[in-house]
N, C-alpha and C. Protein backbone atom coordinates (compact mmCIF):
# COMPACT_ATOMS: atom_id res chain seq x y z
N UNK A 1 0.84 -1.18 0.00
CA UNK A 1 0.00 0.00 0.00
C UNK A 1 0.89 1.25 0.00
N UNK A 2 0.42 1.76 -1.07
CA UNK A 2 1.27 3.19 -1.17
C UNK A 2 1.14 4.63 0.13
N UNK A 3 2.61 4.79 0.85
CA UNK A 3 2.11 6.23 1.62
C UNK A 3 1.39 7.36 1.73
N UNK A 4 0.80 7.97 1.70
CA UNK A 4 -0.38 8.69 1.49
C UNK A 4 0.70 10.04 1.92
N UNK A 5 0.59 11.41 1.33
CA UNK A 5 1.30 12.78 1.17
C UNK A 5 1.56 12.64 2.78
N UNK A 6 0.69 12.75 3.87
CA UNK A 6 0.43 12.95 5.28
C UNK A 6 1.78 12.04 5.38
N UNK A 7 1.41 10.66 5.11
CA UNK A 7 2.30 9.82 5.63
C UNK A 7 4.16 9.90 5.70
N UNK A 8 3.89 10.71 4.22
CA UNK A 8 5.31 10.84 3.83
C UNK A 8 5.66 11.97 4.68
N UNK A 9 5.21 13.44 4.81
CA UNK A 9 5.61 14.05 5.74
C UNK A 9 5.59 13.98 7.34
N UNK A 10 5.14 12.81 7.70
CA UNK A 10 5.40 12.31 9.23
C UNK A 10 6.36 11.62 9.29
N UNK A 11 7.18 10.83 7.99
CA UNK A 11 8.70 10.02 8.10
C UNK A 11 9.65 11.46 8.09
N UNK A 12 9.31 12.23 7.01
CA UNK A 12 10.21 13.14 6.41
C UNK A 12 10.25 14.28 8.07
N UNK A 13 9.55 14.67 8.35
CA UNK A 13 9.79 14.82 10.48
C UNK A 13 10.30 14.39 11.01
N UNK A 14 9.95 12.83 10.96
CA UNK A 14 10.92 12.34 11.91
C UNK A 14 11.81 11.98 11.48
N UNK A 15 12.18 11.77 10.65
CA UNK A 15 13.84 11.83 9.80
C UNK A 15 14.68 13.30 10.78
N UNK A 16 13.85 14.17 10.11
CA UNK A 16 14.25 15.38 9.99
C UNK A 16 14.87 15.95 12.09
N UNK A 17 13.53 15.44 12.68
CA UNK A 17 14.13 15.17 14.05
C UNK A 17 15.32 14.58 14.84
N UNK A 18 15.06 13.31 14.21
CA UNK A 18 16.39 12.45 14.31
C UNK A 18 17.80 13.27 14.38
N UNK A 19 17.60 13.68 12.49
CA UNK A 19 19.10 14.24 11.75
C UNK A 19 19.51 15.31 13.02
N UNK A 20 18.57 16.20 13.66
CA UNK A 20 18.63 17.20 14.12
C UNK A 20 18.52 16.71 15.76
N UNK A 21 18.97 16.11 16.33
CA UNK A 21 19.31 15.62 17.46
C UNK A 21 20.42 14.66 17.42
N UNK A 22 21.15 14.14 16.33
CA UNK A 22 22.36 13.65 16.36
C UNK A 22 23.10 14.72 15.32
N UNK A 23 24.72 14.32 15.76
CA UNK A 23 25.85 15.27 15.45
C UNK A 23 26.17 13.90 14.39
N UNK A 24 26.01 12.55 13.87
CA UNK A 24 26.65 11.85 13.60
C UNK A 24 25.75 10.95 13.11
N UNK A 25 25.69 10.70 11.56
CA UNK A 25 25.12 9.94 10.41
C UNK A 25 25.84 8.76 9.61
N UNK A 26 25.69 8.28 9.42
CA UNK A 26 26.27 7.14 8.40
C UNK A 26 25.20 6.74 7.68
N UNK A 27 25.45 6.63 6.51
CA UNK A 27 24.44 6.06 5.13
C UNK A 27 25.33 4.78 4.51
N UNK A 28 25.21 3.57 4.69
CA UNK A 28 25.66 2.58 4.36
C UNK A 28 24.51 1.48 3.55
N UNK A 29 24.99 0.83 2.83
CA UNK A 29 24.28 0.12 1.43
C UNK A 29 24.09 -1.25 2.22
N UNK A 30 23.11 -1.22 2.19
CA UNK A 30 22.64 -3.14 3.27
C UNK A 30 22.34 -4.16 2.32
N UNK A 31 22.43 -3.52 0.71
CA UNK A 31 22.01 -4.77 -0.05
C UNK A 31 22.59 -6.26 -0.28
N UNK A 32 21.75 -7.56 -0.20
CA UNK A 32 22.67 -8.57 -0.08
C UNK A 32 22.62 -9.42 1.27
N UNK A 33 21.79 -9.09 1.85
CA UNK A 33 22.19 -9.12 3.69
C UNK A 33 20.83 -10.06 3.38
N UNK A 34 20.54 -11.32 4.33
CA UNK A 34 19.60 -12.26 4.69
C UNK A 34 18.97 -11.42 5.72
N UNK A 35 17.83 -11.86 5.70
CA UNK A 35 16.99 -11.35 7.27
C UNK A 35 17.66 -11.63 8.10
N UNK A 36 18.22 -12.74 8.26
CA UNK A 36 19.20 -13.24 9.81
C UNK A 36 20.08 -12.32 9.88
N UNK A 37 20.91 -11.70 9.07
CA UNK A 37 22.18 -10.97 8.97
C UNK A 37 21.52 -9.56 9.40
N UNK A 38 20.53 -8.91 8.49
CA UNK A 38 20.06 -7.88 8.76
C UNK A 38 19.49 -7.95 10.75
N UNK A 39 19.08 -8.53 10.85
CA UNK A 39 18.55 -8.72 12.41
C UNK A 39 19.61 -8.76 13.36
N UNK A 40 20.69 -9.79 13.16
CA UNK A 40 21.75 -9.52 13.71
C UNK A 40 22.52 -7.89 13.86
N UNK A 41 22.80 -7.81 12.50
CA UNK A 41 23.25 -5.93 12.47
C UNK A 41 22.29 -4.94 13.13
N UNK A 42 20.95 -5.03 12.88
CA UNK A 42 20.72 -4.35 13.71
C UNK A 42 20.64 -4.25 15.75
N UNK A 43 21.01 -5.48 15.53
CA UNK A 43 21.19 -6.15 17.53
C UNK A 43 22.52 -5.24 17.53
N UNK A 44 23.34 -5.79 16.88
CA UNK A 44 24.63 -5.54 17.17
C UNK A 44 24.57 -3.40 17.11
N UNK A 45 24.12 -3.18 16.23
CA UNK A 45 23.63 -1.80 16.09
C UNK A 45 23.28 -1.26 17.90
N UNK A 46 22.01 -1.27 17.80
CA UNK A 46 21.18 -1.31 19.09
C UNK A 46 22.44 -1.69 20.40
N UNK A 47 22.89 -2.68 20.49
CA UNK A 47 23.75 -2.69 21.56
C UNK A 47 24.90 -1.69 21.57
N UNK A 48 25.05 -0.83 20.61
CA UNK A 48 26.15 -0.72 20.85
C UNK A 48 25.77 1.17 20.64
N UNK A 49 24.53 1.53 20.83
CA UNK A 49 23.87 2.88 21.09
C UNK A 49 23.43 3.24 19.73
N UNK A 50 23.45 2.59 19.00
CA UNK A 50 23.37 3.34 17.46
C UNK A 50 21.79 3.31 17.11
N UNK A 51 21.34 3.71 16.44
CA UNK A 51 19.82 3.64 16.46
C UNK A 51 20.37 3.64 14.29
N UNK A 52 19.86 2.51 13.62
CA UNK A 52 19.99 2.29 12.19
C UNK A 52 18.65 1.79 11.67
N UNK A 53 18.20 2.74 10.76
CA UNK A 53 16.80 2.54 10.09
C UNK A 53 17.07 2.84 8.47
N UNK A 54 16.37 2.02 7.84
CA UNK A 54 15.87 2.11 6.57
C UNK A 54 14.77 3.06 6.09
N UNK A 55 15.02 4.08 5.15
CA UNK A 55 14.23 4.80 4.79
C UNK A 55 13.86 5.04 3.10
N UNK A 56 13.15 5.59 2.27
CA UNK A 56 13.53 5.78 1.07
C UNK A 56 14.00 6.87 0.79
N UNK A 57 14.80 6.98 -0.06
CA UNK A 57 16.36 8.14 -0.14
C UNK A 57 15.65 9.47 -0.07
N UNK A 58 14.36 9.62 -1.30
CA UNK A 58 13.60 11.12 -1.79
C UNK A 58 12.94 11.28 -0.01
N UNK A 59 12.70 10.52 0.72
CA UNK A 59 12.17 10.97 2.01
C UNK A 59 13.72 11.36 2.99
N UNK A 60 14.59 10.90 2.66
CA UNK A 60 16.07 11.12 3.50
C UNK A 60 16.45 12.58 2.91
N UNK A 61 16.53 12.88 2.11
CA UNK A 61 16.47 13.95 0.83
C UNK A 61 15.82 14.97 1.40
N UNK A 62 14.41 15.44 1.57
CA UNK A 62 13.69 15.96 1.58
C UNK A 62 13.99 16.33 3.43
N UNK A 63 14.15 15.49 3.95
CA UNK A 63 14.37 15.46 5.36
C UNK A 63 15.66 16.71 5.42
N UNK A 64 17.04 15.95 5.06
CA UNK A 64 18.23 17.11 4.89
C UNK A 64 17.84 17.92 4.13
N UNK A 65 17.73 18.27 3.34
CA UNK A 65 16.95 19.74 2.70
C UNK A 65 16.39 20.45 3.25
N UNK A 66 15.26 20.29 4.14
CA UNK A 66 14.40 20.61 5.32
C UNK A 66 15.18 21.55 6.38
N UNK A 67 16.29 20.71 6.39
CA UNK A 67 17.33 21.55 7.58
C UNK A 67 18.72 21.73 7.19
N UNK A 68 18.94 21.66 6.32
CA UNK A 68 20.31 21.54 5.45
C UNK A 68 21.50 21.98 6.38
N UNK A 69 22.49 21.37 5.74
CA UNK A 69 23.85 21.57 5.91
C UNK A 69 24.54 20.19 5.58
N UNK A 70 23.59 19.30 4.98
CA UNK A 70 24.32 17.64 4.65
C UNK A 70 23.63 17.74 2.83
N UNK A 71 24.20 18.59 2.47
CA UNK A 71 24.74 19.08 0.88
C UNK A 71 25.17 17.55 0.24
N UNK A 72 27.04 17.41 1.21
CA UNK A 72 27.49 15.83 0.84
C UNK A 72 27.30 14.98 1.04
N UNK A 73 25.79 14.76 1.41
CA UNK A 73 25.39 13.65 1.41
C UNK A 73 24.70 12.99 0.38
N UNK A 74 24.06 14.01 -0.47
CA UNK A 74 23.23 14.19 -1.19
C UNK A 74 23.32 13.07 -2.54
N UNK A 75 24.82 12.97 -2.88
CA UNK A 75 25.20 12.37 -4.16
C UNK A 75 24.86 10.67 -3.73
N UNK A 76 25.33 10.71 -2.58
CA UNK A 76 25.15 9.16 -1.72
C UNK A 76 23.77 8.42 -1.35
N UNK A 77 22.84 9.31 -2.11
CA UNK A 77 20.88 8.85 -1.76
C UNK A 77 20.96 8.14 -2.89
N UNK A 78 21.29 6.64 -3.03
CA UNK A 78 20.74 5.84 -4.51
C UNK A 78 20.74 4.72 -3.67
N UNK A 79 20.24 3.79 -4.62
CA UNK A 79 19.96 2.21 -4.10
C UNK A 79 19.73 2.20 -2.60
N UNK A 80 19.80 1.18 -2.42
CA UNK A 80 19.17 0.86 -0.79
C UNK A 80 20.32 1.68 0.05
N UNK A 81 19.68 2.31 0.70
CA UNK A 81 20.22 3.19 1.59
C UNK A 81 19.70 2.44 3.24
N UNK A 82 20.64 2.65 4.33
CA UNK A 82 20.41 2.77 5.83
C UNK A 82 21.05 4.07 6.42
N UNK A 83 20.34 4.63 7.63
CA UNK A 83 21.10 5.30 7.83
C UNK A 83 21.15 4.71 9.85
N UNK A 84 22.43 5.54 10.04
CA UNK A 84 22.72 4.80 11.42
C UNK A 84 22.93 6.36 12.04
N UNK A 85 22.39 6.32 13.21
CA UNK A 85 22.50 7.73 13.94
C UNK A 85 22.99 7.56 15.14
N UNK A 86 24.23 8.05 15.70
CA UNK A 86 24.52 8.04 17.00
C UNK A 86 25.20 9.27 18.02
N UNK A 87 25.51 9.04 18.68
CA UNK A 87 26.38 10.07 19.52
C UNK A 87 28.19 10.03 19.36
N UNK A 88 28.11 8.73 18.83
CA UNK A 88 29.96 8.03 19.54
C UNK A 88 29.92 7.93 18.18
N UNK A 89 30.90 9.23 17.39
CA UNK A 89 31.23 9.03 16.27
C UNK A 89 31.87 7.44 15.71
N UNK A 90 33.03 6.74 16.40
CA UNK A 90 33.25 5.49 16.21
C UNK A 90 32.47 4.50 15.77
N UNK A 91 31.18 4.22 16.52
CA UNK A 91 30.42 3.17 17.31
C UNK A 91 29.89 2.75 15.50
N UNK A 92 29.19 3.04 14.91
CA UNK A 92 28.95 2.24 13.68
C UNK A 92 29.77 1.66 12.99
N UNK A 93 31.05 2.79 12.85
CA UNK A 93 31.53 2.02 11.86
C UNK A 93 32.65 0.75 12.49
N UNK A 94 32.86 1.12 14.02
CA UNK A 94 33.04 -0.26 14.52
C UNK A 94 32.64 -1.69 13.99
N UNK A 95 30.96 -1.34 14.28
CA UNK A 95 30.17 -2.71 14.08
C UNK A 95 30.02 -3.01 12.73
N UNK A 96 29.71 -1.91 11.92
CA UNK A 96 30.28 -2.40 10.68
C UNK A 96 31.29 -3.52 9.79
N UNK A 97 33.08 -2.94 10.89
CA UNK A 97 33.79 -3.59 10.62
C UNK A 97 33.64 -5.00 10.99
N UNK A 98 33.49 -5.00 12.29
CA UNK A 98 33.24 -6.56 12.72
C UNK A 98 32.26 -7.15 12.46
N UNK A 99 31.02 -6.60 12.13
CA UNK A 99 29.89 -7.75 11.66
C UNK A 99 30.37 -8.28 10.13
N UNK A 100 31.61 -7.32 9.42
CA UNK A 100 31.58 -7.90 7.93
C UNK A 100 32.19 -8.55 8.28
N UNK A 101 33.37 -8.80 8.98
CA UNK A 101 34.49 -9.53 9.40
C UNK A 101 34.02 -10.97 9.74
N UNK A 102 32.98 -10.80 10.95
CA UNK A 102 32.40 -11.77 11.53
C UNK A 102 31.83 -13.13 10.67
N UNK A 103 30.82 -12.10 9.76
CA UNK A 103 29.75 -13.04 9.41
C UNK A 103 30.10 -13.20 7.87
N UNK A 104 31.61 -12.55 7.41
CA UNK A 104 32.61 -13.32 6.19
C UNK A 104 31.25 -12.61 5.05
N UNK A 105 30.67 -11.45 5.29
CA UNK A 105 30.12 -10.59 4.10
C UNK A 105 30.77 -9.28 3.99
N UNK A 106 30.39 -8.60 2.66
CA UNK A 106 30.63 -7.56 2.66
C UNK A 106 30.02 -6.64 2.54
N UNK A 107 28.91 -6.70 3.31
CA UNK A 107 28.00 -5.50 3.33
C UNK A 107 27.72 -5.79 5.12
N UNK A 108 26.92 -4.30 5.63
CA UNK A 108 26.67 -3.37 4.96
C UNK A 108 28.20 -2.39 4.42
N UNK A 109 28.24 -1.91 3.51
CA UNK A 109 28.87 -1.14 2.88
C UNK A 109 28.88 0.40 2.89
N UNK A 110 29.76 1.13 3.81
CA UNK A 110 29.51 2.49 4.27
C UNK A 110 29.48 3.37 2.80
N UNK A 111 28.68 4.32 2.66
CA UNK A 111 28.63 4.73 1.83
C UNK A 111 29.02 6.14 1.88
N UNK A 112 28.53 6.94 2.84
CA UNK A 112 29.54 8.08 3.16
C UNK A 112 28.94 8.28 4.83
N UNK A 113 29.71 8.84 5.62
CA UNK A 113 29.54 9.52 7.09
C UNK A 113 29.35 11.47 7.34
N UNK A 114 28.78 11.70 8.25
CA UNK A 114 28.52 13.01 8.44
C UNK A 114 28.82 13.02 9.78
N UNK A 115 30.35 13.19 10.29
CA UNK A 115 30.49 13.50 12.07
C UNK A 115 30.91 14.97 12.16
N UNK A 116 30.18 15.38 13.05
CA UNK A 116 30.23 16.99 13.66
C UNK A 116 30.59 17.62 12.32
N UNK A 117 29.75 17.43 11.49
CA UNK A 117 30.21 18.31 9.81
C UNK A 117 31.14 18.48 9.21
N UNK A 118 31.63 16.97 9.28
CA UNK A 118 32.54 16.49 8.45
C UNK A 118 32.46 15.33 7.52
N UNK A 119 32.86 15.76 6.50
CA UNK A 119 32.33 14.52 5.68
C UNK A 119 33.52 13.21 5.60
N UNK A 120 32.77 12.31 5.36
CA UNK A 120 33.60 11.08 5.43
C UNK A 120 33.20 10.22 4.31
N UNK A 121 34.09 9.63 3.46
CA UNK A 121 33.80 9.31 2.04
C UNK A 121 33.69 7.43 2.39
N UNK A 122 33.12 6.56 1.53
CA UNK A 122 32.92 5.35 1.56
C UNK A 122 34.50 4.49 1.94
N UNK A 123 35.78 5.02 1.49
CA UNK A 123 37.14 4.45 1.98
C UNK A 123 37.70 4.85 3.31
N UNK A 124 36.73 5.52 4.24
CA UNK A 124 37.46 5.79 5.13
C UNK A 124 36.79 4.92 6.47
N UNK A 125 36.47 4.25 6.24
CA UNK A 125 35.79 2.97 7.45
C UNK A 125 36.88 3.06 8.13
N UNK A 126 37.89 2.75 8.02
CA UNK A 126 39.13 2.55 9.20
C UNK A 126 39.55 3.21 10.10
N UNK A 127 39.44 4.39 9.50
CA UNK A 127 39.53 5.61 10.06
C UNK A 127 38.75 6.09 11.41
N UNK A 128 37.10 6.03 10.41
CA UNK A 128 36.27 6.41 11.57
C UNK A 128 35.85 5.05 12.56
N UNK A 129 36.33 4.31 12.18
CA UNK A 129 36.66 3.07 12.75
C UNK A 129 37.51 3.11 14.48
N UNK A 130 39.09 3.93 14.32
CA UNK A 130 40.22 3.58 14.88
C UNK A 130 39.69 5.25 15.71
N UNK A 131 38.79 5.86 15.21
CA UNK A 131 38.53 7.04 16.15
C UNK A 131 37.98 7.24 17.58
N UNK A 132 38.68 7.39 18.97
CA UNK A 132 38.64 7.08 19.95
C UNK A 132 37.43 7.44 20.50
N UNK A 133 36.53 7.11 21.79
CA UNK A 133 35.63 7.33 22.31
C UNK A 133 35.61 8.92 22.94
N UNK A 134 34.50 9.24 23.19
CA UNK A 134 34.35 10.96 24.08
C UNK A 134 35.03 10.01 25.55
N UNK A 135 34.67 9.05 26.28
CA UNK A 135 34.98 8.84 27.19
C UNK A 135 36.88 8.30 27.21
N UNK A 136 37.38 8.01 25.68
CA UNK A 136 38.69 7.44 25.94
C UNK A 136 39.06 8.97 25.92
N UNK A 137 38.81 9.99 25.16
CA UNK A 137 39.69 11.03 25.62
C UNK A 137 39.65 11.41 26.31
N UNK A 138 38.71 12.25 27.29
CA UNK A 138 38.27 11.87 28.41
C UNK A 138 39.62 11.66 29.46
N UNK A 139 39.85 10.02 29.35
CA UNK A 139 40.76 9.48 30.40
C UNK A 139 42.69 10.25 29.65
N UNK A 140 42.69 10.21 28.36
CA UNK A 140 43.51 10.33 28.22
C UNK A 140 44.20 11.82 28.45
N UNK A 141 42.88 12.90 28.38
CA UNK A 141 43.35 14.34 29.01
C UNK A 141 43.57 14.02 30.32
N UNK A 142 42.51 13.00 31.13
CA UNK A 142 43.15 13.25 32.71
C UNK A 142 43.99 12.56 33.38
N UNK A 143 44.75 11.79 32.33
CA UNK A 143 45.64 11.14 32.53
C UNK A 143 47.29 12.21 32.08
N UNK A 144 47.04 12.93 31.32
CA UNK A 144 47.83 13.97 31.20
C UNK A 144 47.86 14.94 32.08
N UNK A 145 46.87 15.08 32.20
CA UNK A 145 46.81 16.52 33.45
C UNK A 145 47.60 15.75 34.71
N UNK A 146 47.38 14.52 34.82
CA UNK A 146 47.89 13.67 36.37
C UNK A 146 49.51 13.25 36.39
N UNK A 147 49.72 13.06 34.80
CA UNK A 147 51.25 13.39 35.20
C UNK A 147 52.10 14.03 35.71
N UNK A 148 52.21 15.18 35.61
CA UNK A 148 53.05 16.17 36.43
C UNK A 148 53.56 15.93 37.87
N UNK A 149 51.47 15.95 38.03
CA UNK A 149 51.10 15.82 39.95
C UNK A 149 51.85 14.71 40.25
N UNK A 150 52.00 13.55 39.50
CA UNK A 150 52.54 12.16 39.80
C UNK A 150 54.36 12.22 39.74
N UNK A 151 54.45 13.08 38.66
CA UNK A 151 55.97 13.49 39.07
C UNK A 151 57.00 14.05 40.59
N UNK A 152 55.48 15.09 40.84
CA UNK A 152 55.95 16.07 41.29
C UNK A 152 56.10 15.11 43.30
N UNK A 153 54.69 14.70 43.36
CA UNK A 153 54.96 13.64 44.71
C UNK A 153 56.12 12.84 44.16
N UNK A 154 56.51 12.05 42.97
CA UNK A 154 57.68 11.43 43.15
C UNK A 154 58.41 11.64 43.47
N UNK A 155 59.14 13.27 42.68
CA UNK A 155 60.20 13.97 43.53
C UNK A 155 60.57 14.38 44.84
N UNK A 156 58.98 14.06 45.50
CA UNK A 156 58.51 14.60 46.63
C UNK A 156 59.38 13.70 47.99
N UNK A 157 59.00 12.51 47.32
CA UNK A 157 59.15 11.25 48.39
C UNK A 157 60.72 10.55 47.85
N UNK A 158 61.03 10.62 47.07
CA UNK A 158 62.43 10.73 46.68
C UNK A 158 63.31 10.24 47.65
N UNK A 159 63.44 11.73 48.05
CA UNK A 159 65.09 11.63 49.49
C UNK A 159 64.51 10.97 50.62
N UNK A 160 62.97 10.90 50.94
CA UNK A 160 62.74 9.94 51.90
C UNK A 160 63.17 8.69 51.94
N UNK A 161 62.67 8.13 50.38
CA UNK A 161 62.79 6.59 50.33
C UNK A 161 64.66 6.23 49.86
N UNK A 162 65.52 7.46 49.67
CA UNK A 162 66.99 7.40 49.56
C UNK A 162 67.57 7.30 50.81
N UNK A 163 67.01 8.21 51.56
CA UNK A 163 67.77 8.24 53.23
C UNK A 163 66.98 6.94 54.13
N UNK A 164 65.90 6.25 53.46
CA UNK A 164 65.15 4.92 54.28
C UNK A 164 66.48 3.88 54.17
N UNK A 165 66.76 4.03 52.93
CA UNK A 165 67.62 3.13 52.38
C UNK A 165 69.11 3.06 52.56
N UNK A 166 69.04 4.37 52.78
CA UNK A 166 70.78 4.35 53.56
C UNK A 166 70.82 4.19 54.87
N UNK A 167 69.54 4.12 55.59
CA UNK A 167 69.70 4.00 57.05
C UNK A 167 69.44 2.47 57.01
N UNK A 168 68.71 1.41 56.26
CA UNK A 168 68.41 -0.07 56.54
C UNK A 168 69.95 -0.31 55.82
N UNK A 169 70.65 0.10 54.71
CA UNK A 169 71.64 -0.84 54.33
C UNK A 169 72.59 -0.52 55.54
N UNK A 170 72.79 0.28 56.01
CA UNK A 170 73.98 1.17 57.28
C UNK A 170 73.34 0.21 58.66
N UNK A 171 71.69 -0.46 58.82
CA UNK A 171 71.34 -1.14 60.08
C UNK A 171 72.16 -2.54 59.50
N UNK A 172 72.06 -3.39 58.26
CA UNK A 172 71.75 -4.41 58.30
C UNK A 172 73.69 -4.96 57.88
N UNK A 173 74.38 -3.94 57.73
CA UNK A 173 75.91 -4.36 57.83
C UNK A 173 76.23 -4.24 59.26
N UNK A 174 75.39 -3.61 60.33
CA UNK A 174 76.02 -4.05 61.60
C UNK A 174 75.82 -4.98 62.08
């Protein structure tokens, strides 16, 4: 049964909602995929925060147009399209990698990415792949900031644990 005008502008909303509450898109090609495979990807999706839906492109289209600024995405609306929406720029194209890996297919097939308005072309899976979490940087600024402090008590305790040591080797030769 064909969508009715109403219908199409209640996807093309909530498209349009979606786009506009995430910083981070992926449009990847699912063609080829068994229901089992597709069900799986989307578990694996879902677990891993991503929210990935199927739409038809002129309604994905009409959606970015609506609120524009995903111009480059535009060339990438043909054949079966998904799109995957998340917060953790990484997190799709993670599962991406490993569900093709996993389940020895090669789809889904990234077709291009949109993180914090940047475009990302279909060869760069690895990339946005190997791109660290908000929470790994996170540890890795406060793991920088903690060096110093960690220096600075070292230096601190230093001549303590030098003069401990000259007083037990100086006890234990008498």
């Amino acid at each position: 049964m064909p969508m009715t005008k109403k219908d199409k502008q209640a996807v093309v909303d909530e498209i349009a909602q979606t786009l506009d509450d995430h910083t981070i898109v992926y449009l990847t090609d699912y063609s080829g995929l068994t229901v089992e495979q597709a069900n799986e990807l989307r578990n694996r999706f879902r677990d891993s925060g991503v929210t990935y839906k199927v739409y038809k492109n002129t309604l994905i289209r009409r959606a970015m147009e609506k609120l524009g600024g995903f111009e480059d995405l535009y060339d990438q609306l043909h054949g079966p399209t998904a799109v995957a929406y998340c917060e953790e720029p990484a997190a799709p194209a993670r599962v991406i990698k490993t569900f093709t890996k996993e389940a020895a297919v090669d789809r889904p097939e990234l077709k291009a990415a949109l993180v914090d308005g940047d475009f990302y072309a279909a060869d760069t899976l690895d990339v946005l792949a190997s791109l660290k979490s908000k929470d790994e940087l996170i540890g890795d600024i406060l793991a920088l900031l903690a060096a110093p402090i960690k220096n600075v008590v070292g230096a601190i305790q230093a001549p303590g644990r030098n003069l401990a040591g000259a007083i037990q080797t100086i006890a234990e030769k008498e």
